[in-house]
Protein backbone atom coordinates (compact mmCIF):
# COMPACT_ATOMS: atom_id res chain seq x y z
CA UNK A 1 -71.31 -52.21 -53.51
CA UNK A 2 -70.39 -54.86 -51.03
CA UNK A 3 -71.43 -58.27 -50.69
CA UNK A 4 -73.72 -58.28 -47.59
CA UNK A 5 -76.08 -60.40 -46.34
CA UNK A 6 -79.15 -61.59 -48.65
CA UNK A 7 -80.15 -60.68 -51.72
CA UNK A 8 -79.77 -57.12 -53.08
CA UNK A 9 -83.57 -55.33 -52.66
CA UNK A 10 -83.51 -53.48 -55.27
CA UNK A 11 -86.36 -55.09 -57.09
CA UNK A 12 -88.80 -54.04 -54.51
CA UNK A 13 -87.98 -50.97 -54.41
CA UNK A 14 -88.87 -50.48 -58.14
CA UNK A 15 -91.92 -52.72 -57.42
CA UNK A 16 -93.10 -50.09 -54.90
CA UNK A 17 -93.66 -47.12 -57.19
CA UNK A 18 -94.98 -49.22 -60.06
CA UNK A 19 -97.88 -50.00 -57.83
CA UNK A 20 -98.38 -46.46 -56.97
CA UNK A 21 -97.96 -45.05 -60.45
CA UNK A 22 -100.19 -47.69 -61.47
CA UNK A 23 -102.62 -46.64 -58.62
CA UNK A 24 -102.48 -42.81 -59.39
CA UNK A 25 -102.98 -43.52 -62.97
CA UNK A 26 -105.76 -45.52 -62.47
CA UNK A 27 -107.63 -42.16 -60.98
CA UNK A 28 -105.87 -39.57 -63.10
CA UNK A 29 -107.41 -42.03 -66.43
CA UNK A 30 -110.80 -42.25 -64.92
CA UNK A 31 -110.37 -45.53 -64.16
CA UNK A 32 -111.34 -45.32 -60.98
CA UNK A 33 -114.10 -43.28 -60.05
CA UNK A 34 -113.60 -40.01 -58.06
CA UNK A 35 -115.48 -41.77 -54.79
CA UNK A 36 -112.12 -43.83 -54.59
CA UNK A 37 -109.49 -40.61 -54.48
CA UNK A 38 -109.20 -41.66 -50.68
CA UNK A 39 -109.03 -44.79 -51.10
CA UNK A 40 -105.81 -44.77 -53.48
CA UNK A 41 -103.96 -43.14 -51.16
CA UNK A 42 -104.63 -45.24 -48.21
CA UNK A 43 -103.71 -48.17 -50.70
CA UNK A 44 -100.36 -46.27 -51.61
CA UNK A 45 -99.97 -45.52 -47.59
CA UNK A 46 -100.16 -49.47 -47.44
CA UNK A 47 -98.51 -51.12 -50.13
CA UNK A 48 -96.29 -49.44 -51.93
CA UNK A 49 -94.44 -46.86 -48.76
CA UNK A 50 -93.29 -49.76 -46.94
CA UNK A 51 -92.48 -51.25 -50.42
CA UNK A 52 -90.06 -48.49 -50.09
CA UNK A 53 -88.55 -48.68 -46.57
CA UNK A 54 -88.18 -52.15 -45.97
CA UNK A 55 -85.58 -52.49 -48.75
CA UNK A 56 -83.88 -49.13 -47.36
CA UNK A 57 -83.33 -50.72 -44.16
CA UNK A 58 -82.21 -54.17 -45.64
CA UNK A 59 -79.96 -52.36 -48.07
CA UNK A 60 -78.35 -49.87 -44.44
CA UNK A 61 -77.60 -53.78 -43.42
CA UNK A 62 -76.11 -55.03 -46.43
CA UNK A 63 -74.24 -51.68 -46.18
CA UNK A 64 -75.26 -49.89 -49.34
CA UNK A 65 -75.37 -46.45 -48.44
CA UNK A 66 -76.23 -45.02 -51.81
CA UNK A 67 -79.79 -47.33 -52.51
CA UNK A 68 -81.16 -46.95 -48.82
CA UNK A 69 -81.21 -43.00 -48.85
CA UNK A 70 -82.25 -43.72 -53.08
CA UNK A 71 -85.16 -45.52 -51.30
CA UNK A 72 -85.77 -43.81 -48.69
CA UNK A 73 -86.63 -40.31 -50.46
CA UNK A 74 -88.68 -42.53 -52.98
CA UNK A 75 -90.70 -43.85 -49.65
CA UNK A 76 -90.60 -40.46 -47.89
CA UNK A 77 -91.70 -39.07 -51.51
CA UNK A 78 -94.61 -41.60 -51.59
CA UNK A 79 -95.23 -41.25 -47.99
CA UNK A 80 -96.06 -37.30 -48.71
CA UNK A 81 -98.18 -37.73 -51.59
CA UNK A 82 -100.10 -40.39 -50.21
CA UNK A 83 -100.80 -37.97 -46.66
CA UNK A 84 -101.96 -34.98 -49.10
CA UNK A 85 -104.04 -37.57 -51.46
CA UNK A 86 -106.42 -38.78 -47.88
CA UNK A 87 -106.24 -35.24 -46.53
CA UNK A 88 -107.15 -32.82 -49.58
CA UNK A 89 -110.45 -33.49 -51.45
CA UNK A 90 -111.32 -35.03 -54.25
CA UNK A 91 -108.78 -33.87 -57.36
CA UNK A 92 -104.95 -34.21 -57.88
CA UNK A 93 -102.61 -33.20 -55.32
CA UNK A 94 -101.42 -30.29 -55.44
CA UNK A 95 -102.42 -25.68 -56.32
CA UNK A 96 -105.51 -25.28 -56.92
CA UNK A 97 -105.94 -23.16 -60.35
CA UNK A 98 -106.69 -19.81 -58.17
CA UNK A 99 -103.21 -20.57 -56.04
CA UNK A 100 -101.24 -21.72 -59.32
CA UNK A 101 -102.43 -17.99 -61.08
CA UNK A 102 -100.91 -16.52 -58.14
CA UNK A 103 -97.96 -18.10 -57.71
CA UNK A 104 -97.28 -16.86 -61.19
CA UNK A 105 -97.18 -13.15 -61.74
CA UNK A 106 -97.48 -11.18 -64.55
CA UNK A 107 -94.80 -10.02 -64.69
CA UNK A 108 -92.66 -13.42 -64.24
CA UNK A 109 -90.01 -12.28 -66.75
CA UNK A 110 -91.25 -15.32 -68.53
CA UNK A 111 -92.50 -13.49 -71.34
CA UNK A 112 -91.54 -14.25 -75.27
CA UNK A 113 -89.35 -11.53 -75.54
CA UNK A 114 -87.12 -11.93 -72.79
CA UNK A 115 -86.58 -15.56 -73.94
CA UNK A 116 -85.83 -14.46 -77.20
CA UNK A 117 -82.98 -12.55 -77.03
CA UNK A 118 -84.78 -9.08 -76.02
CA UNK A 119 -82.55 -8.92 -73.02
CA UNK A 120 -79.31 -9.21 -75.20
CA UNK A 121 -80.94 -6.24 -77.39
CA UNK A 122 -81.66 -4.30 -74.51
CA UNK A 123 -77.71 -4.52 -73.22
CA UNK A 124 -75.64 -4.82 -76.18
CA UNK A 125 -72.70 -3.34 -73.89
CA UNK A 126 -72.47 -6.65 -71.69
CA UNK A 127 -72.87 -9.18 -74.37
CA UNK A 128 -70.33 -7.67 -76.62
CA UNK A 129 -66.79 -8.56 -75.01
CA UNK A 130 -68.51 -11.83 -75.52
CA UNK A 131 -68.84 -11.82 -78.95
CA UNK A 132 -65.76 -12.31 -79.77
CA UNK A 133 -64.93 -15.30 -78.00
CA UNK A 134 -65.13 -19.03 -79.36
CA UNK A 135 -66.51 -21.66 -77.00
CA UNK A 136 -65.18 -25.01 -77.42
């Protein structure tokens, strides 16, 4: 950390996503009524995203490396959610129930038994040089 210009930003950059969390839990409580979905994210496009990059170009002049690209995937992060919560109807971002089921098979390997030990049971040949050994 080096002594650059100004003050450090770092309290607006954790003022940025409080807004927004505070925003998106607003809608996500029922708070605010589904008519304003749009609305939130215009208010997180806004507020709280340049909230973000304003103290990750103050902090690339003060030379801290490490806290502009910290806030700078937080805005690009905010920046995202807040495109997909104007463009996609009314409901949180992201699959839809249909797309979730299918982008999880079956057949996942997921299942109890596999988390269980079944796939030790299954290959007691591998797991048994193994067996023997104490892990510190």
């Amino acid at each position: 950390m080096t002594n650059g210009p100004g003050a450090t930003p770092i309290p607006i950059t954790f003022l940025g996503p409080t807004i927004a969390t505070t925003l998106y839990a607003g809608f996500e409580t029922q708070t605010l009524p589904d008519v304003d979905f749009h609305t939130v994210g215009w208010l997180v496009l806004a507020i709280p995203v340049p909230m973000q990059f304003l103290p990750a170009v103050w902090d690339l002049i003060r030379g801290e490396l490490a806290t502009a690209t910290a806030s700078s995937v937080l805005g690009a992060t905010w920046l995202a959610l807040a495109i997909a919560t104007i463009t996609r109807p009314v409901g949180a971002p992201g699959p839809s129930r249909a797309e979730s089921r299918r982008l999880r098979p079956r057949g996942s390997g997921l299942r109890r038994g596999v988390l269980c030990g079944a796939a030790e049971r299954a290959q007691p040949d591998l797991t048994a040089p193994l067996s023997g050994w104490s892990w510190v």
